[in-house]
C-alpha atoms as a PDB file:
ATOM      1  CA  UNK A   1    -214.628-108.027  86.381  1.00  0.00           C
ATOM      2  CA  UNK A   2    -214.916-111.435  87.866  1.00  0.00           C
ATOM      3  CA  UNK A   3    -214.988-111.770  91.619  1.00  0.00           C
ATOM      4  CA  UNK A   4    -211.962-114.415  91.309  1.00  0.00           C
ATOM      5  CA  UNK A   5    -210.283-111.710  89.223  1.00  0.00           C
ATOM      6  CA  UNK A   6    -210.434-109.571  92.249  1.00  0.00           C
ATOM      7  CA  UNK A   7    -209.846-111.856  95.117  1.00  0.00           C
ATOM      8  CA  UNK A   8    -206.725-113.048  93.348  1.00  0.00           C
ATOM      9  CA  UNK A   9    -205.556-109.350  92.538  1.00  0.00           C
ATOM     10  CA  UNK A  10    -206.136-108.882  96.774  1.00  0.00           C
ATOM     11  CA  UNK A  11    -204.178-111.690  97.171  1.00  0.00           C
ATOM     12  CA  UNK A  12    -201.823-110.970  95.463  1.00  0.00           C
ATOM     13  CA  UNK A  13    -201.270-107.389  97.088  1.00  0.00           C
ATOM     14  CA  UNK A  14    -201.319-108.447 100.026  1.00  0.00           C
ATOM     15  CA  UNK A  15    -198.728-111.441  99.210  1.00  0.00           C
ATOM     16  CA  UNK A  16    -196.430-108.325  97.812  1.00  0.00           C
ATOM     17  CA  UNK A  17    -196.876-106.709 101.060  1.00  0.00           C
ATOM     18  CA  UNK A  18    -195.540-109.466 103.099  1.00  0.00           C
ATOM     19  CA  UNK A  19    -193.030-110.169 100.527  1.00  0.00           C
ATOM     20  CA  UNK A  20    -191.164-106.843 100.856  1.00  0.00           C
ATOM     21  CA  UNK A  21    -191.313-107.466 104.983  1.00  0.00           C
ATOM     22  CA  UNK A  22    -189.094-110.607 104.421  1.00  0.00           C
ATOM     23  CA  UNK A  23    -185.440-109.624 104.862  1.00  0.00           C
ATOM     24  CA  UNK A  24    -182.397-111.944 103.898  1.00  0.00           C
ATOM     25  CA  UNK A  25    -179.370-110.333 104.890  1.00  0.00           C
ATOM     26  CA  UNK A  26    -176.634-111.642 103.346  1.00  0.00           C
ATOM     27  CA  UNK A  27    -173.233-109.585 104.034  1.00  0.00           C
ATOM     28  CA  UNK A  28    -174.048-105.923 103.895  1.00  0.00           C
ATOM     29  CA  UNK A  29    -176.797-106.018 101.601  1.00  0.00           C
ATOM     30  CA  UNK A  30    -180.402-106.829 102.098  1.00  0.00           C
ATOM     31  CA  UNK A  31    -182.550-109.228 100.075  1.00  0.00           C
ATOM     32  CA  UNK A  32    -186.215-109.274 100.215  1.00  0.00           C
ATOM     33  CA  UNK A  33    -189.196-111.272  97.967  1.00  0.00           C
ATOM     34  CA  UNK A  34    -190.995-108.529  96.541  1.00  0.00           C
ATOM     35  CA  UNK A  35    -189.866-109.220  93.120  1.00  0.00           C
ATOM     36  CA  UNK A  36    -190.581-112.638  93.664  1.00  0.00           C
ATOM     37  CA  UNK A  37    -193.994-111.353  94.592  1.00  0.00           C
ATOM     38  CA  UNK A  38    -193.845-109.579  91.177  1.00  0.00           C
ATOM     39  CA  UNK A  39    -193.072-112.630  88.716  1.00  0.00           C
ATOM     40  CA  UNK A  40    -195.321-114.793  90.324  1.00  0.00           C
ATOM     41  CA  UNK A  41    -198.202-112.253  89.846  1.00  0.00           C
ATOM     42  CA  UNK A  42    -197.130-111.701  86.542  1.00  0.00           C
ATOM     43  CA  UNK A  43    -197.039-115.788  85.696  1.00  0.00           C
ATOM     44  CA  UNK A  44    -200.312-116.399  87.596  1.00  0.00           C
ATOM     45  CA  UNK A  45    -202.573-113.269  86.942  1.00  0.00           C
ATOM     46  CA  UNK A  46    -201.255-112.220  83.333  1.00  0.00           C
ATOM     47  CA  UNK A  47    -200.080-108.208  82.747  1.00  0.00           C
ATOM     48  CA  UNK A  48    -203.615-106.775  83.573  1.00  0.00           C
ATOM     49  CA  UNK A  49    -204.429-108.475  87.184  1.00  0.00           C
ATOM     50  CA  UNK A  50    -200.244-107.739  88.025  1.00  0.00           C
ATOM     51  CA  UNK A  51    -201.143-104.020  87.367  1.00  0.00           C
ATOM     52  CA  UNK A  52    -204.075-104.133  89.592  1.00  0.00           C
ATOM     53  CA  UNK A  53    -202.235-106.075  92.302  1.00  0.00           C
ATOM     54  CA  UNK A  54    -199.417-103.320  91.920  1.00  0.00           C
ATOM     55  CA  UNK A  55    -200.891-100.271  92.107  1.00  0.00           C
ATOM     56  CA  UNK A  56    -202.988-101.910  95.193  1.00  0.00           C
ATOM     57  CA  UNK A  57    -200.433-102.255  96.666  1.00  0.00           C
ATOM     58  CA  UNK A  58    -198.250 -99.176  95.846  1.00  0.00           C
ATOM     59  CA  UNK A  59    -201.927 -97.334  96.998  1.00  0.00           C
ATOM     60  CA  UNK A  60    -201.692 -98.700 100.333  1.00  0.00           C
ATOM     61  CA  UNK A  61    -197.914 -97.782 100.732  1.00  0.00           C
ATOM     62  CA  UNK A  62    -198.938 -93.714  99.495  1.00  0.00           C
ATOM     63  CA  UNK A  63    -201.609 -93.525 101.750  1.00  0.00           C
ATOM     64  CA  UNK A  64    -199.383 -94.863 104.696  1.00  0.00           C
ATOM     65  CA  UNK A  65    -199.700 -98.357 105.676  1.00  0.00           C
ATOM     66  CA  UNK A  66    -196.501 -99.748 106.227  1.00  0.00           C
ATOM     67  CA  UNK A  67    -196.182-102.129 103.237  1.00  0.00           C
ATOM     68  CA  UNK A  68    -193.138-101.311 101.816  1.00  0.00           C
ATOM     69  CA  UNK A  69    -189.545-103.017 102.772  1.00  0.00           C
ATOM     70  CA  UNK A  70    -188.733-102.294 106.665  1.00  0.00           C
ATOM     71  CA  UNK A  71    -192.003-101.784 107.014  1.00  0.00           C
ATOM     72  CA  UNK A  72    -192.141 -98.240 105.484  1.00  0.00           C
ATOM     73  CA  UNK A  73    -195.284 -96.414 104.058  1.00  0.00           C
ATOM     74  CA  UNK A  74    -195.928 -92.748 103.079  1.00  0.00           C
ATOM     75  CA  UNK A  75    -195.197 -90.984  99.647  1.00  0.00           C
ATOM     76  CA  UNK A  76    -191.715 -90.256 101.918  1.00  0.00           C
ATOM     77  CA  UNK A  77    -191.411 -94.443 100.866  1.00  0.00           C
ATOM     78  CA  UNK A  78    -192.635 -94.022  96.865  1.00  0.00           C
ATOM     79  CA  UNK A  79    -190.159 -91.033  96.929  1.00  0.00           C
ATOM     80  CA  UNK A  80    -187.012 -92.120  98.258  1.00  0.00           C
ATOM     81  CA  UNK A  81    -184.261 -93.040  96.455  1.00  0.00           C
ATOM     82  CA  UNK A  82    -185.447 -97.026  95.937  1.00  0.00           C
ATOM     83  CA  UNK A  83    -188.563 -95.545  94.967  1.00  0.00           C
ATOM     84  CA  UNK A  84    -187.488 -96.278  91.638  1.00  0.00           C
ATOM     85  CA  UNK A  85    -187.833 -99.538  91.512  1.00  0.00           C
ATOM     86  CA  UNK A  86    -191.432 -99.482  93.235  1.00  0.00           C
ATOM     87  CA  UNK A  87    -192.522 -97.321  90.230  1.00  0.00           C
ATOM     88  CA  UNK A  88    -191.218 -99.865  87.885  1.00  0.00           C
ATOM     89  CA  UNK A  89    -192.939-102.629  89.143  1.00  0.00           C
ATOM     90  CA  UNK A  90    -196.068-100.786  87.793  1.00  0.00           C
ATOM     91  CA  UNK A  91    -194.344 -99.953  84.414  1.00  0.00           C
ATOM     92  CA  UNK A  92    -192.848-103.765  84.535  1.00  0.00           C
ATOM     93  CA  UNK A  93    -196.659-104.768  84.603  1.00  0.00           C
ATOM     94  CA  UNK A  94    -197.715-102.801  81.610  1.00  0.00           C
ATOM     95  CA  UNK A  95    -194.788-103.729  79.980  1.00  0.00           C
ATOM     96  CA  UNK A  96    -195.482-107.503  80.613  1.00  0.00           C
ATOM     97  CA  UNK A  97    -199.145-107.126  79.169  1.00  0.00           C
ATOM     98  CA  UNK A  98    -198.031-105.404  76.327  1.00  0.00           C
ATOM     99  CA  UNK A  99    -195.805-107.977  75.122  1.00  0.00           C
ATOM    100  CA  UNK A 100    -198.115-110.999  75.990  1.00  0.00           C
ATOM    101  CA  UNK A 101    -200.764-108.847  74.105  1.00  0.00           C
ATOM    102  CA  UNK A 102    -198.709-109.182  70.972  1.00  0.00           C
ATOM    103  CA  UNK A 103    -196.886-112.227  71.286  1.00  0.00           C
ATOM    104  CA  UNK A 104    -199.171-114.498  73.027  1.00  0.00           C
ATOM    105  CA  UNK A 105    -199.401-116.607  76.258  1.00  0.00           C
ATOM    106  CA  UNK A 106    -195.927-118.299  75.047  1.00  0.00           C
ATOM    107  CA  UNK A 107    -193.863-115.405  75.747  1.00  0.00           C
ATOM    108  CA  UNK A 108    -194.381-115.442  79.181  1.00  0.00           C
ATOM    109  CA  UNK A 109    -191.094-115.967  80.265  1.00  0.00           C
ATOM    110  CA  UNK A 110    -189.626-113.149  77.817  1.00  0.00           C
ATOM    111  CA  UNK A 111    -191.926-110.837  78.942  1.00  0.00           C
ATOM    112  CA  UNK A 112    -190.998-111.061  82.310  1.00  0.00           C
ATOM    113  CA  UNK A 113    -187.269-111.213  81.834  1.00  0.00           C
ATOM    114  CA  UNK A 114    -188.414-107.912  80.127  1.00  0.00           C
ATOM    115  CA  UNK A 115    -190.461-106.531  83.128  1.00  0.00           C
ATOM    116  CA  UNK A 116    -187.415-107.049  85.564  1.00  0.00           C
ATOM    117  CA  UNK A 117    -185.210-105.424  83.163  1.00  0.00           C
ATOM    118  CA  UNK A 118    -187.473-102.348  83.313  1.00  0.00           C
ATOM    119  CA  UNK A 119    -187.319-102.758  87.201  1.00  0.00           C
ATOM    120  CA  UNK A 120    -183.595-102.474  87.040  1.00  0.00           C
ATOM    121  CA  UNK A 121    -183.786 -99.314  84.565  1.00  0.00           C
ATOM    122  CA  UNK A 122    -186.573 -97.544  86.674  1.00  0.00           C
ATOM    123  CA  UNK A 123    -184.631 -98.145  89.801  1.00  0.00           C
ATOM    124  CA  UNK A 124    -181.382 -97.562  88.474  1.00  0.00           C
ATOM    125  CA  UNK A 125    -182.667 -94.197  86.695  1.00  0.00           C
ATOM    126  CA  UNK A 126    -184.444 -93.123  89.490  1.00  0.00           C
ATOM    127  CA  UNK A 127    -181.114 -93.974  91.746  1.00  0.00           C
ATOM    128  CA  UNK A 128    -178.937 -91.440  89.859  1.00  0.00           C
ATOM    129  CA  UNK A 129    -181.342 -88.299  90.503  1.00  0.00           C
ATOM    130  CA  UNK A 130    -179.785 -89.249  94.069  1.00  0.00           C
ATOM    131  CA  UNK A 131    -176.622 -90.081  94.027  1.00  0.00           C
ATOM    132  CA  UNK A 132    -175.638 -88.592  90.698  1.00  0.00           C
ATOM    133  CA  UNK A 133    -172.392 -89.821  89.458  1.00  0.00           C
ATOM    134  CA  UNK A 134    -170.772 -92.374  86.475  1.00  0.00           C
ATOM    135  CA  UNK A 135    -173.430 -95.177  85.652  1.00  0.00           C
ATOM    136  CA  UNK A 136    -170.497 -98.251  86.383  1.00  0.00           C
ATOM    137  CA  UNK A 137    -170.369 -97.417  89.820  1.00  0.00           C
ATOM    138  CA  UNK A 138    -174.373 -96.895  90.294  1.00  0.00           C
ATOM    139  CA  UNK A 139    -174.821-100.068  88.513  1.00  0.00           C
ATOM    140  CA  UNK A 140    -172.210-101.987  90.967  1.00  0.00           C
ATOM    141  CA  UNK A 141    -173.863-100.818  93.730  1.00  0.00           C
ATOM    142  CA  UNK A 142    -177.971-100.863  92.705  1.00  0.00           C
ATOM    143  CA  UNK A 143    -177.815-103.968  90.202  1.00  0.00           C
ATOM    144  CA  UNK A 144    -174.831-106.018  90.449  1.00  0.00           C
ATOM    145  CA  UNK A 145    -175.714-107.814  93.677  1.00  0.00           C
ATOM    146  CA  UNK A 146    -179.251-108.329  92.850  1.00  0.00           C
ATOM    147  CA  UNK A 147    -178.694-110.232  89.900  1.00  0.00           C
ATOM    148  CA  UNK A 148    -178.204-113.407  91.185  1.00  0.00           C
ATOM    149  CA  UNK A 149    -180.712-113.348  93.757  1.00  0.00           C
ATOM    150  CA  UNK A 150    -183.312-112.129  91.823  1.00  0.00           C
ATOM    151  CA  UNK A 151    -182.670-115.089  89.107  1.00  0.00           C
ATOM    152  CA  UNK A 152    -183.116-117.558  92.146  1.00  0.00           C
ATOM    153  CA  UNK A 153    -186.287-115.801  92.748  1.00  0.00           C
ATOM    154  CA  UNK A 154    -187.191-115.602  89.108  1.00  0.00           C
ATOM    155  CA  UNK A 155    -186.718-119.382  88.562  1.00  0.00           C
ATOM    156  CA  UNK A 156    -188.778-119.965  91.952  1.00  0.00           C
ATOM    157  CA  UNK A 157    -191.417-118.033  90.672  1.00  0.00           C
ATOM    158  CA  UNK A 158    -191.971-119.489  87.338  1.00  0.00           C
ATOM    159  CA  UNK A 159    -191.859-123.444  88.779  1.00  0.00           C
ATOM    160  CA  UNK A 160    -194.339-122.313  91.697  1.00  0.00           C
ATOM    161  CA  UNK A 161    -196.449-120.560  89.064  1.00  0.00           C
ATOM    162  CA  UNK A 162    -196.435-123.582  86.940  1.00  0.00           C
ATOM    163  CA  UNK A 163    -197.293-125.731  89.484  1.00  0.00           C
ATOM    164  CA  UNK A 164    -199.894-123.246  91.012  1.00  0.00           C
ATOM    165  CA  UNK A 165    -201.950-122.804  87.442  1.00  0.00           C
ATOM    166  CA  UNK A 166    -202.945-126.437  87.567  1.00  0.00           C
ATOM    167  CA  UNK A 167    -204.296-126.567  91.066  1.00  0.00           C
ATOM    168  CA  UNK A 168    -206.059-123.109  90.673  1.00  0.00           C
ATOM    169  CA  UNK A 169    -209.966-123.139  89.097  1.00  0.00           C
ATOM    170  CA  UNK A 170    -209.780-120.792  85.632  1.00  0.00           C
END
Protein backbone atom coordinates (compact mmCIF):
# COMPACT_ATOMS: atom_id res chain seq x y z
CA UNK A 1 0.00 0.00 0.00
CA UNK A 2 0.99 3.48 -0.90
CA UNK A 3 1.79 5.91 1.86
CA UNK A 4 -0.88 8.45 0.22
CA UNK A 5 -3.25 5.47 0.32
CA UNK A 6 -2.82 5.51 4.01
CA UNK A 7 -2.58 9.10 4.94
CA UNK A 8 -5.79 9.67 3.03
CA UNK A 9 -7.55 6.54 4.70
CA UNK A 10 -6.28 8.51 8.30
CA UNK A 11 -7.75 11.37 7.05
CA UNK A 12 -10.45 10.31 6.30
CA UNK A 13 -11.16 8.56 9.79
CA UNK A 14 -10.44 11.08 11.48
CA UNK A 15 -12.73 13.51 9.19
CA UNK A 16 -15.62 10.74 10.13
CA UNK A 17 -14.80 11.26 13.65
CA UNK A 18 -15.38 14.90 13.69
CA UNK A 19 -18.21 14.49 11.40
CA UNK A 20 -20.39 12.46 13.80
CA UNK A 21 -19.42 15.32 16.68
CA UNK A 22 -21.28 17.93 14.49
CA UNK A 23 -24.89 18.19 15.68
CA UNK A 24 -27.73 20.10 13.72
CA UNK A 25 -30.71 20.05 15.69
CA UNK A 26 -33.49 20.76 13.86
CA UNK A 27 -36.94 20.27 15.88
CA UNK A 28 -36.64 17.14 17.93
CA UNK A 29 -34.37 15.29 15.87
CA UNK A 30 -30.66 15.46 15.52
CA UNK A 31 -28.63 15.71 12.32
CA UNK A 32 -25.02 15.05 12.15
CA UNK A 33 -22.27 14.68 8.96
CA UNK A 34 -21.13 11.31 9.37
CA UNK A 35 -22.76 10.11 6.31
CA UNK A 36 -21.52 12.96 4.63
CA UNK A 37 -18.19 11.76 5.91
CA UNK A 38 -19.19 8.42 4.28
CA UNK A 39 -20.00 9.55 0.54
CA UNK A 40 -17.23 11.70 0.35
CA UNK A 41 -14.84 8.82 1.31
CA UNK A 42 -16.56 6.69 -0.90
CA UNK A 43 -16.27 9.43 -4.04
CA UNK A 44 -12.66 10.32 -3.13
CA UNK A 45 -10.98 7.00 -1.91
CA UNK A 46 -13.05 4.36 -4.04
CA UNK A 47 -14.82 1.12 -2.00
CA UNK A 48 -11.41 -0.28 -0.72
CA UNK A 49 -9.74 2.98 1.06
CA UNK A 50 -13.76 3.78 2.46
CA UNK A 51 -13.48 0.29 4.13
CA UNK A 52 -10.20 1.05 5.62
CA UNK A 53 -11.26 4.54 6.72
CA UNK A 54 -14.43 2.75 8.28
CA UNK A 55 -13.35 0.15 10.17
CA UNK A 56 -10.53 2.79 11.48
CA UNK A 57 -12.71 4.45 12.62
CA UNK A 58 -15.38 2.02 13.98
CA UNK A 59 -11.83 0.46 15.76
CA UNK A 60 -11.27 3.53 17.59
CA UNK A 61 -15.00 3.84 18.72
CA UNK A 62 -14.75 -0.29 20.13
CA UNK A 63 -11.76 0.30 21.85
CA UNK A 64 -13.22 3.54 23.53
CA UNK A 65 -12.29 6.79 22.17
CA UNK A 66 -15.13 8.88 21.99
CA UNK A 67 -15.67 9.08 18.20
CA UNK A 68 -19.01 8.25 17.77
CA UNK A 69 -22.11 10.91 17.74
CA UNK A 70 -22.29 12.78 21.32
CA UNK A 71 -19.11 11.89 21.69
CA UNK A 72 -19.70 8.19 22.61
CA UNK A 73 -17.14 5.26 22.37
CA UNK A 74 -17.16 1.67 23.77
CA UNK A 75 -18.72 -1.56 22.16
CA UNK A 76 -21.80 -0.07 24.64
CA UNK A 77 -21.75 2.67 21.29
CA UNK A 78 -21.33 -0.24 18.29
CA UNK A 79 -24.12 -2.03 20.32
CA UNK A 80 -26.81 0.27 20.93
CA UNK A 81 -29.70 0.52 19.13
CA UNK A 82 -28.12 3.10 16.23
CA UNK A 83 -25.45 0.71 16.14
CA UNK A 84 -27.01 -0.42 13.13
CA UNK A 85 -26.28 2.00 11.03
CA UNK A 86 -22.46 2.19 12.19
CA UNK A 87 -22.23 -1.48 11.04
CA UNK A 88 -23.60 -0.57 7.73
CA UNK A 89 -21.34 1.97 6.94
CA UNK A 90 -18.77 -0.93 6.77
CA UNK A 91 -21.17 -3.18 4.71
CA UNK A 92 -22.12 0.20 2.60
CA UNK A 93 -18.26 0.22 1.79
CA UNK A 94 -18.03 -3.29 0.53
CA UNK A 95 -21.06 -2.89 -1.12
CA UNK A 96 -19.78 0.30 -2.95
CA UNK A 97 -16.52 -1.61 -4.12
CA UNK A 98 -18.35 -4.38 -5.25
CA UNK A 99 -20.40 -2.59 -7.62
CA UNK A 100 -17.61 -0.20 -8.91
CA UNK A 101 -15.64 -3.55 -9.29
CA UNK A 102 -18.17 -4.67 -11.84
CA UNK A 103 -19.50 -1.71 -13.30
CA UNK A 104 -16.67 0.60 -13.45
CA UNK A 105 -15.58 4.09 -12.18
CA UNK A 106 -18.97 5.45 -13.93
CA UNK A 107 -21.23 4.02 -11.48
CA UNK A 108 -20.09 5.94 -8.82
CA UNK A 109 -23.03 7.68 -8.05
CA UNK A 110 -25.27 4.35 -8.19
CA UNK A 111 -23.12 2.70 -6.05
CA UNK A 112 -23.39 5.03 -3.45
CA UNK A 113 -27.09 5.66 -3.67
CA UNK A 114 -26.71 1.84 -3.10
CA UNK A 115 -24.34 2.06 -0.03
CA UNK A 116 -26.80 4.53 1.80
CA UNK A 117 -29.60 2.33 1.03
CA UNK A 118 -27.76 -0.48 2.86
CA UNK A 119 -27.15 2.13 5.70
CA UNK A 120 -30.85 2.60 6.00
CA UNK A 121 -31.52 -1.36 5.94
CA UNK A 122 -28.65 -2.11 8.49
CA UNK A 123 -29.89 0.59 10.74
CA UNK A 124 -33.38 0.05 10.26
CA UNK A 125 -32.88 -3.90 10.80
CA UNK A 126 -30.78 -3.50 13.54
CA UNK A 127 -33.50 -0.81 15.05
CA UNK A 128 -36.29 -3.44 15.23
CA UNK A 129 -34.24 -6.04 17.48
CA UNK A 130 -34.98 -2.89 19.84
CA UNK A 131 -37.97 -1.59 19.52
CA UNK A 132 -39.72 -4.49 17.84
CA UNK A 133 -42.96 -3.55 16.34
CA UNK A 134 -44.75 -2.94 12.54
CA UNK A 135 -41.95 -1.78 10.01
CA UNK A 136 -44.28 1.68 8.93
CA UNK A 137 -43.88 3.05 12.17
CA UNK A 138 -39.96 2.07 12.58
CA UNK A 139 -39.44 3.43 9.22
CA UNK A 140 -41.29 6.92 10.18
CA UNK A 141 -39.33 7.26 12.97
CA UNK A 142 -35.51 5.82 11.85
CA UNK A 143 -35.71 6.84 8.00
CA UNK A 144 -38.31 9.23 7.16
CA UNK A 145 -36.64 12.33 8.57
CA UNK A 146 -33.27 11.50 7.36
CA UNK A 147 -34.11 11.40 3.91
CA UNK A 148 -33.94 14.75 3.04
CA UNK A 149 -31.04 15.66 4.94
CA UNK A 150 -29.01 13.03 3.97
CA UNK A 151 -29.75 13.91 0.07
CA UNK A 152 -28.44 17.52 0.95
CA UNK A 153 -25.47 15.82 2.28
CA UNK A 154 -25.28 13.36 -0.55
CA UNK A 155 -25.35 16.11 -3.24
CA UNK A 156 -22.65 18.10 -1.04
CA UNK A 157 -20.56 15.28 -1.07
CA UNK A 158 -20.44 14.37 -4.63
CA UNK A 159 -19.78 18.34 -5.88
CA UNK A 160 -16.97 18.62 -3.05
CA UNK A 161 -15.62 15.26 -4.22
CA UNK A 162 -15.63 16.41 -7.73
CA UNK A 163 -14.06 19.39 -7.07
CA UNK A 164 -11.56 17.77 -4.53
CA UNK A 165 -10.27 14.92 -7.24
CA UNK A 166 -8.80 17.63 -9.40
CA UNK A 167 -6.83 19.48 -6.80
CA UNK A 168 -5.63 16.16 -5.14
CA UNK A 169 -2.11 14.44 -6.67
CA UNK A 170 -3.22 10.62 -7.99
Amino acid sequence: MKPTFLARCALFSALLCVCAWISIPIGNMTFTLQSFALILALFLLGGRGATVSVAVYLLLGAVGLPVFSGFRGGLGALLNVNGGYLWGFLISCFVFLGITSIFGEKSNIYAAVASMVIVYICGTVWFTMYAPGALIPILAQSVLPYLLPDAVKFLLAYFLSGRLKRLLPA
